[in-house]
Structures are given as C-alpha cells and as structure tokens.
C-alpha atoms as a PDB file:
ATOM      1  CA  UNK A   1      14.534 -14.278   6.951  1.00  0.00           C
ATOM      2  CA  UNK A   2      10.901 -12.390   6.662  1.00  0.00           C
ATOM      3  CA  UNK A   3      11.381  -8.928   6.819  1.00  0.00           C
ATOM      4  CA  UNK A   4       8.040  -9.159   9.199  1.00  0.00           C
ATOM      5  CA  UNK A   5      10.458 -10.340  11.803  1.00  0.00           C
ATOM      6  CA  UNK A   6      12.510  -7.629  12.083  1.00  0.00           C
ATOM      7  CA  UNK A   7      12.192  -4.572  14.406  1.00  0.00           C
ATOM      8  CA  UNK A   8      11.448  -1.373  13.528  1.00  0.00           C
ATOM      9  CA  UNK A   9      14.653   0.091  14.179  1.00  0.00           C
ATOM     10  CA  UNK A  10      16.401  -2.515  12.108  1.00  0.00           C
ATOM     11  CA  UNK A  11      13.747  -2.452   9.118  1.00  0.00           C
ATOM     12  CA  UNK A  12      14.346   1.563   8.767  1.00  0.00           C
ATOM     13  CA  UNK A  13      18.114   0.826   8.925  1.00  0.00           C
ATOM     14  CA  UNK A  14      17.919  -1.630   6.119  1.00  0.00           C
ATOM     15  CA  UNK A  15      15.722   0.865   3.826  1.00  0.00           C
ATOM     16  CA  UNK A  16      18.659   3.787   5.039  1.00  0.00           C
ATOM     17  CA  UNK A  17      21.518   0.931   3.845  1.00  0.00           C
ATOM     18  CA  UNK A  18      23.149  -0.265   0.254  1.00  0.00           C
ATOM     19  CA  UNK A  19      20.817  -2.505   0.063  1.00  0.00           C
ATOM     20  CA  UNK A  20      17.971  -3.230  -3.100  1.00  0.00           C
ATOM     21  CA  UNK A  21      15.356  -4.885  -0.227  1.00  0.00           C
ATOM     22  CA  UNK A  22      13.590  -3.644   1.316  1.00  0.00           C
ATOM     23  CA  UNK A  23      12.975  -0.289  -0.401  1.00  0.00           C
ATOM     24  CA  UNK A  24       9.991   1.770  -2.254  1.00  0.00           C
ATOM     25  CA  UNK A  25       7.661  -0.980  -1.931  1.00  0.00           C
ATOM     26  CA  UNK A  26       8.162  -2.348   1.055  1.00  0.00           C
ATOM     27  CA  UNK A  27       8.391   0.603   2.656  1.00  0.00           C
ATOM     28  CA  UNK A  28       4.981   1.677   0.777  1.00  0.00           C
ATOM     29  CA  UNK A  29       3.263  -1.775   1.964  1.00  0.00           C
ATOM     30  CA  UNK A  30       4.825  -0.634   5.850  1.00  0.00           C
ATOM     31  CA  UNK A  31       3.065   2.609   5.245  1.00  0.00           C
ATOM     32  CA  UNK A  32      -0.056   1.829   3.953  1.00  0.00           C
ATOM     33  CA  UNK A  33      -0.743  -1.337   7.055  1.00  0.00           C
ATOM     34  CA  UNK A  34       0.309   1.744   9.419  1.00  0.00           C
ATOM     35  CA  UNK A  35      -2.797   3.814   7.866  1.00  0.00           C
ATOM     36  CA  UNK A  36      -5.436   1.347   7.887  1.00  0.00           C
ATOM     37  CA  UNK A  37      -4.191   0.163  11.305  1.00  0.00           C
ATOM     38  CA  UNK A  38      -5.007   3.639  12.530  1.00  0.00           C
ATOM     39  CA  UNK A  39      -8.541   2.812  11.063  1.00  0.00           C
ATOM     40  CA  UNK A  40      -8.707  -0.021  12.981  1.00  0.00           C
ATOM     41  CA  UNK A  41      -7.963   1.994  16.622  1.00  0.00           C
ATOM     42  CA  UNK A  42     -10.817   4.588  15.630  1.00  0.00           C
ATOM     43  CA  UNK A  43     -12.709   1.359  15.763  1.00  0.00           C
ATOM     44  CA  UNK A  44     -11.798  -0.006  19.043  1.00  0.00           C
ATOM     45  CA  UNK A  45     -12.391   3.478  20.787  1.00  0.00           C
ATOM     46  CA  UNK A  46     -16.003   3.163  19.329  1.00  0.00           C
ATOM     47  CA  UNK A  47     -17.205  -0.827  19.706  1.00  0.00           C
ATOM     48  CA  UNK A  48     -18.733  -0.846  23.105  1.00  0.00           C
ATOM     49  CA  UNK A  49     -20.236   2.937  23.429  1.00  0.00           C
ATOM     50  CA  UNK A  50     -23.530   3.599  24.048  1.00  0.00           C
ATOM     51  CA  UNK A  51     -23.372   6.909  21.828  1.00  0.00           C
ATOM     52  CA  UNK A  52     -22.297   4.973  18.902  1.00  0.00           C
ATOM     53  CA  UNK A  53     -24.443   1.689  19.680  1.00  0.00           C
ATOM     54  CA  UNK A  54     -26.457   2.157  16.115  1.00  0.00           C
ATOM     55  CA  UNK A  55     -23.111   1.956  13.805  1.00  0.00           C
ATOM     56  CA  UNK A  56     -21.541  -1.027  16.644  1.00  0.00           C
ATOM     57  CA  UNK A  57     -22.008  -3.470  13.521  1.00  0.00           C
ATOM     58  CA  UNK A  58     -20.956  -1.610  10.836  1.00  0.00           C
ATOM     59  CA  UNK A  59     -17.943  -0.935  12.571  1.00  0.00           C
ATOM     60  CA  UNK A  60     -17.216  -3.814  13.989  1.00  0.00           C
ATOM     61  CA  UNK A  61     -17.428  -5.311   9.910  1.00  0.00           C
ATOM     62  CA  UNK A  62     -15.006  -2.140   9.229  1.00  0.00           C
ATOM     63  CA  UNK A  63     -12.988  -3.460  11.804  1.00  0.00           C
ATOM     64  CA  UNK A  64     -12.619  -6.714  10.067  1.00  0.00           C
ATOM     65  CA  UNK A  65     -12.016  -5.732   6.867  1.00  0.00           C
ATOM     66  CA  UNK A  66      -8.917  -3.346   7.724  1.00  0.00           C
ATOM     67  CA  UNK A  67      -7.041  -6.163   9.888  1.00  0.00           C
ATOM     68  CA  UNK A  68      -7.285  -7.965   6.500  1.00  0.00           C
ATOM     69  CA  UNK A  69      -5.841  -5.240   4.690  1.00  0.00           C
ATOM     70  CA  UNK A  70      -3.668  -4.365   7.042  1.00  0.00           C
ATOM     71  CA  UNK A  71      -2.437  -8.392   7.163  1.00  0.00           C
ATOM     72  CA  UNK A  72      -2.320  -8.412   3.158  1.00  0.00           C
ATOM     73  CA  UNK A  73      -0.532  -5.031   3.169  1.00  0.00           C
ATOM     74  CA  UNK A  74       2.042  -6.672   5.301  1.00  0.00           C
ATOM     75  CA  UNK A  75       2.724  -9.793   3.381  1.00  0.00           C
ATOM     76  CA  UNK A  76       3.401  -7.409   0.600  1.00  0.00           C
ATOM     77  CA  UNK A  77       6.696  -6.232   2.034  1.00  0.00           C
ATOM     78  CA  UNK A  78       8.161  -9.779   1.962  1.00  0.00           C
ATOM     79  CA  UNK A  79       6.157 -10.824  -1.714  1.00  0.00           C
ATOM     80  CA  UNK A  80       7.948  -7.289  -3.155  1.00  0.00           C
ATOM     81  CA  UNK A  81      11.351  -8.318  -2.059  1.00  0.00           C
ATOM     82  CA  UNK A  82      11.115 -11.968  -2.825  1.00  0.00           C
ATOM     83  CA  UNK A  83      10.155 -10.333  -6.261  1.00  0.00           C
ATOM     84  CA  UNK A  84      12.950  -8.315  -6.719  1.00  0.00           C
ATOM     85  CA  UNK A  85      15.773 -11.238  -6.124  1.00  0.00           C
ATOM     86  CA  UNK A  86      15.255 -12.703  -9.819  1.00  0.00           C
ATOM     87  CA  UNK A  87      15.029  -9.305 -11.279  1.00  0.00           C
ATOM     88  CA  UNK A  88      17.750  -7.985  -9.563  1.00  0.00           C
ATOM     89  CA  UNK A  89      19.892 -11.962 -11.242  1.00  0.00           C
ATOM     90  CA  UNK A  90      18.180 -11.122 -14.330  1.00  0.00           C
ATOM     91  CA  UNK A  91      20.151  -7.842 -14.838  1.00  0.00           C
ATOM     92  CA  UNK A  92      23.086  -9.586 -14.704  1.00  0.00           C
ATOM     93  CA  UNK A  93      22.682 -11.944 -17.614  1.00  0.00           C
ATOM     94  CA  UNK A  94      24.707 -10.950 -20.525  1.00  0.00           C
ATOM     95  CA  UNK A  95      22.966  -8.386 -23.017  1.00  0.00           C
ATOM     96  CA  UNK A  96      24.025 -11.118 -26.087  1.00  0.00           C
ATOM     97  CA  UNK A  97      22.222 -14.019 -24.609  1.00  0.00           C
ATOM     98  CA  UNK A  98      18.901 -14.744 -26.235  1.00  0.00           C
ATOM     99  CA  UNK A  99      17.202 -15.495 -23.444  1.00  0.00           C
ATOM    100  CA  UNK A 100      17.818 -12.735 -21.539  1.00  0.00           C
ATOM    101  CA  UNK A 101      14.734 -10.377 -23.077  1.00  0.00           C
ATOM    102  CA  UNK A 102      12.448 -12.916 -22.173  1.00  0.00           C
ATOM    103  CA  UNK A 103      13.410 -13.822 -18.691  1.00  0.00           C
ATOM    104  CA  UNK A 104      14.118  -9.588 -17.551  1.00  0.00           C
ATOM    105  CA  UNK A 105      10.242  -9.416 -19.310  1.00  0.00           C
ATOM    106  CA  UNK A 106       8.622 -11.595 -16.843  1.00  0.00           C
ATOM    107  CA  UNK A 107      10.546 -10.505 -14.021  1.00  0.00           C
ATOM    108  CA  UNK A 108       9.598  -7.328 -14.778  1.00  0.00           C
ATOM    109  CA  UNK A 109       6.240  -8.204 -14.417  1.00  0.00           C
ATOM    110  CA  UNK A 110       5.942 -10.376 -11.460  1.00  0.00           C
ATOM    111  CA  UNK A 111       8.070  -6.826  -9.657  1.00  0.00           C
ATOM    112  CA  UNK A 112       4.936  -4.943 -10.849  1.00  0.00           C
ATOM    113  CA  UNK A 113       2.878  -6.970  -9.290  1.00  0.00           C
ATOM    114  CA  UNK A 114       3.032  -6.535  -5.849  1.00  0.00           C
ATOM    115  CA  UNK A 115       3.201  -2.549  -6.063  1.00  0.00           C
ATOM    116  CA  UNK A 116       0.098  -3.126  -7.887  1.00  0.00           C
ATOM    117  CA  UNK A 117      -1.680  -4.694  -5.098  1.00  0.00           C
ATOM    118  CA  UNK A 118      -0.409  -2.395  -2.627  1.00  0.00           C
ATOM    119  CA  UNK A 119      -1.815   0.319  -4.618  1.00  0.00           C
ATOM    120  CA  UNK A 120      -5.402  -1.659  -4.842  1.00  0.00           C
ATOM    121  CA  UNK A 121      -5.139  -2.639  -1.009  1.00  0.00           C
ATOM    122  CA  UNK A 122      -4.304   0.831  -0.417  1.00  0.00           C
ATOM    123  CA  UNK A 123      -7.401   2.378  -2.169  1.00  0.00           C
ATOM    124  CA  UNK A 124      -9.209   0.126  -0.734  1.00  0.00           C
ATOM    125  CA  UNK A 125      -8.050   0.962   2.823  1.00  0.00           C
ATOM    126  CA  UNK A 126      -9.226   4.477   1.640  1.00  0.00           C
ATOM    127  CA  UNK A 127     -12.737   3.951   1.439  1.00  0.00           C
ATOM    128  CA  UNK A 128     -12.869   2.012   4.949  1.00  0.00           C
ATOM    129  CA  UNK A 129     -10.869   4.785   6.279  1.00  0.00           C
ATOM    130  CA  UNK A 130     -14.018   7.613   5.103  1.00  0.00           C
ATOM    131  CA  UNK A 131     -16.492   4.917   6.967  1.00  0.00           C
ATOM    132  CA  UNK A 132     -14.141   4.973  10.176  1.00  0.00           C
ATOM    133  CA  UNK A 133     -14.008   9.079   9.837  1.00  0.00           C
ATOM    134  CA  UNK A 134     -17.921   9.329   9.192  1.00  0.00           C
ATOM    135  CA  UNK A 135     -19.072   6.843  11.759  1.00  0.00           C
ATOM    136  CA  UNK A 136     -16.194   6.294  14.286  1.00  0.00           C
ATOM    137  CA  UNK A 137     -15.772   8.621  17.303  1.00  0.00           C
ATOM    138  CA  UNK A 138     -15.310  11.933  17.850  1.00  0.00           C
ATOM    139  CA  UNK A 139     -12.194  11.921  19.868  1.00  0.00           C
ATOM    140  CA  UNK A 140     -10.297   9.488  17.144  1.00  0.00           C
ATOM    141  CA  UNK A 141     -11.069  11.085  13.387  1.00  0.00           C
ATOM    142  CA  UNK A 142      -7.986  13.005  13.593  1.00  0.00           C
ATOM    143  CA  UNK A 143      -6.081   8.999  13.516  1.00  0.00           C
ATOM    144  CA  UNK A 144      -8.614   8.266  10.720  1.00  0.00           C
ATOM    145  CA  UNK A 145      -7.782  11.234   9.311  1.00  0.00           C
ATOM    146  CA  UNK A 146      -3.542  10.414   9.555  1.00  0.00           C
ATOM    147  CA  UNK A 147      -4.451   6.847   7.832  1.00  0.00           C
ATOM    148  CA  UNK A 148      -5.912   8.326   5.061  1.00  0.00           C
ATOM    149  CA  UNK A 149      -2.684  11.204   4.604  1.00  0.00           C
ATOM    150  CA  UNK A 150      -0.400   7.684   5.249  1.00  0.00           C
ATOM    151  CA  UNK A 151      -2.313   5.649   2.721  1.00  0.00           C
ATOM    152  CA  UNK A 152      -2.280   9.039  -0.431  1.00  0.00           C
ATOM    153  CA  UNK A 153       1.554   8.430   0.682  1.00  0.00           C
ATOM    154  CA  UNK A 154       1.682   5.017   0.207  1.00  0.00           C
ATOM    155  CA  UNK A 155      -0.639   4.484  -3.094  1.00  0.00           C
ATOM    156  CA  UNK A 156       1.577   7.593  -4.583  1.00  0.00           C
ATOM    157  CA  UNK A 157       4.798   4.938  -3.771  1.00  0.00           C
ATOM    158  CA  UNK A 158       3.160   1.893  -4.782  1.00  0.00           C
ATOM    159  CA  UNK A 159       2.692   3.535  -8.539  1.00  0.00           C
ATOM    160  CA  UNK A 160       6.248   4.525  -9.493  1.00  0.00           C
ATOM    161  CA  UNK A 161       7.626   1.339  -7.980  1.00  0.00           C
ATOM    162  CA  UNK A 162       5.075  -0.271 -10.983  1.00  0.00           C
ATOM    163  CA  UNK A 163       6.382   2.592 -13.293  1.00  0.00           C
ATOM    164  CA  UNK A 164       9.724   1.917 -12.518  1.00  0.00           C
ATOM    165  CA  UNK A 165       9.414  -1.645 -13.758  1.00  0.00           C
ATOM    166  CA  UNK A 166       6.580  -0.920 -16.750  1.00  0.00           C
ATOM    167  CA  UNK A 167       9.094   1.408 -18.177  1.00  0.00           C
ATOM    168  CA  UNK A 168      11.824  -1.256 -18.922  1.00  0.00           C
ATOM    169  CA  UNK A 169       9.131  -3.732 -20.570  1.00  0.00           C
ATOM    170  CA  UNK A 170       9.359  -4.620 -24.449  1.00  0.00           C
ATOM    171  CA  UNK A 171       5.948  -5.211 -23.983  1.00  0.00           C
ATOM    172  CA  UNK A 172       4.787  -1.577 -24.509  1.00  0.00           C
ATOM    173  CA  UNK A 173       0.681  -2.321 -25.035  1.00  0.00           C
ATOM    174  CA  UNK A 174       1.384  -4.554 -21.379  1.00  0.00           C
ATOM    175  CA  UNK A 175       2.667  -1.543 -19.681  1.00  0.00           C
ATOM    176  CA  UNK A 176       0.753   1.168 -21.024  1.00  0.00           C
ATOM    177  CA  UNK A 177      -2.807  -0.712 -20.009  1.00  0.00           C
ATOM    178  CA  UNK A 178      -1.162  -1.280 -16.158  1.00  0.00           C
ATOM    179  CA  UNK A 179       0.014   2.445 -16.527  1.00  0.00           C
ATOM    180  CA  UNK A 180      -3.113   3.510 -16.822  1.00  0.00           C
ATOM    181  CA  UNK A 181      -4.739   0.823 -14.090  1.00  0.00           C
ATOM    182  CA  UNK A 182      -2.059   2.927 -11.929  1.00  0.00           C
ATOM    183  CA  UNK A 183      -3.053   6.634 -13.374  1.00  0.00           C
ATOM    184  CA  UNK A 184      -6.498   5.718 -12.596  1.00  0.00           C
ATOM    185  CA  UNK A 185      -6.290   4.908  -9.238  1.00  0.00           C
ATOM    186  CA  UNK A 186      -3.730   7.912  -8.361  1.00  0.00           C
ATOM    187  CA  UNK A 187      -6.355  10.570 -10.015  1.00  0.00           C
ATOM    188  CA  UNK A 188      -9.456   8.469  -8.255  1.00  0.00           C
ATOM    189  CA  UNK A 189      -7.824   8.070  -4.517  1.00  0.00           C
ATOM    190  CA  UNK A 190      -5.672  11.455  -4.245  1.00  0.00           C
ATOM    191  CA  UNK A 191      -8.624  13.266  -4.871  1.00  0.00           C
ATOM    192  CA  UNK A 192     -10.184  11.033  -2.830  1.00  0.00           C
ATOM    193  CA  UNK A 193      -7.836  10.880   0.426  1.00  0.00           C
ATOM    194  CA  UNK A 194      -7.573  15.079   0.088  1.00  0.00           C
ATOM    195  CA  UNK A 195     -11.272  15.189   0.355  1.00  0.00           C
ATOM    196  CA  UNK A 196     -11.505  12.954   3.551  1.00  0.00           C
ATOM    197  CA  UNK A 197      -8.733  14.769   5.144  1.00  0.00           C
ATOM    198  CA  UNK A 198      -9.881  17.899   4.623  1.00  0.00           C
ATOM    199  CA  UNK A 199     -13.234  17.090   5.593  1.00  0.00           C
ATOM    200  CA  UNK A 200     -11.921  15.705   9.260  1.00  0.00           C
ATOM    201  CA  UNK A 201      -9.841  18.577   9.862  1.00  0.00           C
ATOM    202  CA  UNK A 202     -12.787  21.251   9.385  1.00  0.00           C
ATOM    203  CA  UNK A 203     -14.587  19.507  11.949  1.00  0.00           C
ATOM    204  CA  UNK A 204     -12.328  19.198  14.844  1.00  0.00           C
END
C-alpha cells in the first residue's frame, strides 16, 4: 500500500517502529513537501490583495511551481521505499555468489537516487521559498520563513541517506562525483536557507 495513504499518526508510528520503510528519506521527502507547502499558504494569504496586486502574477507562478514540488516531494516517499525493497533482498545474497557485487552495485544506486532528488527538489523549494518571503505578505513570512528551516532539515537528510548508500559502492569514481553533487548543494543551500531565515526574522 502507498505510504501517501496513510495518516499521519500511523506514518510517524511506522518511522518510530522495526521497520527499514519508511525512514531517513521518506521522512526527509515528508519534510521537505511540509516546507514548500508553507510557501504555498504565504501565497494564498497574498493572491487577491490589493496591497500586493503588482507581484499577484509572480506569485500566483510561485504558487504553481511549489504544488509541483510539493507533489514530486511526495511521490518521493513511496519511490525511496520501493527503492529500498531490492537493496534491502540484495543484502541477503550470499557474499560467495558472483553475482552478488553487481546486483548490491546497482541497487545501491537506484537507493541514491531518490535522496538525490529530494535534495534537488528541496533546493529548489529554497529559492521559491526567498520569492514567497520577499514578495508574499507581511503577516505570513514567518511560515515562509519555517519552510525554509524545514527544507535546510530536509536537504541535510536527503544527503546522508545518498552517503549512506555511496559509501558501500565498488564504484568509488561513481560515488565520489555524486558526493560531491551532494557537498555542493549542502554548502550552496545551508548557507542559503540561514540567510533567508535570518533575514525574515530581523524584520518581524
């Protein structure tokens, strides 16, 4: 069953349980729809005011572009634990068969994947989020503002659940050029997402 069908109550009781899925990514794609959903509010409370009638289209574009994210984001909790089922089989296959380096090697890339994208979806999110705080109102940058701390949060788990996976890879010139696609991000969006944050909070 789809882990998007699931309450809330019962999704944080899975993470809490033995259980491999859903965990770090998952619960980093959860995170990071939560932040640029808050984006999307800031943008509801300003469509439709007069004092905000000259950025009504770019926001309403904004607006857009987050419920994608925030829809991508989503699928991302079901696409990291459907990619986690073979990896989790491939563990089990006896260290003397032949095959086994091969098969754990592409499962360990396909379960780097999807952190990957939440961490891209998530930086993304970022930079809609500074639009929201710069041109939404007023009353709502402090939600902007609690996106963009959600979203640092959730690109931060996004990259170790790829490092988690890059650092069992034969492939070592593989993982070190995605480990530094991850690195890159991390150093770009924290500073980044600290900057917004900081910026809201000096002028409420």
């Amino acid at each position: 069953m789809s882990l998007l069908k699931v309450s809330v109550t019962d999704f944080i009781n899975q993470i809490a349980s033995k259980t491999s899925v859903p965990g770090g990514g998952g619960a980093s794609a959860l995170v990071a729809s939560i932040g640029i959903a808050l984006g999307d509010m800031v943008g509801e409370f300003t469509v439709g005011k007069k004092k905000y009638a000259d950025v009504e289209y770019d926001i309403k574009s904004l607006m857009e572009q987050a419920k994608e994210l925030q829809n991508k984001l989503l699928q991302c909790i079901d696409d990291d634990a459907t990619a986690f089922e073979p990896l989790a089989k491939a563990y089990a296959i006896p260290k003397e068969d032949p095959n086994r380096d091969s098969v754990m090697e592409e499962c360990l890339r396909n379960a780097a994947k999807v952190p990957f994208e939440i961490l891209q979806l998530a930086a993304k999110a970022i930079d809609l989020q500074e639009e929201f705080a710069n041109k939404g109102s007023k009353l709502m940058i402090s939600d902007a503002a609690t996106g963009v701390a959600l979203l640092s949060g959730a690109m931060k788990g996004a990259a170790v659940n790829v490092k988690v996976n890059t650092g069992l890879m034969k492939d070592r010139q593989y993982a070190k050029k995605l480990d530094d696609e991850v690195e890159a991000y991390i150093n770009k969006y924290t500073k980044k997402s600290d900057m917004i944050y900081l910026e809201v909070i000096s002028r409420l």
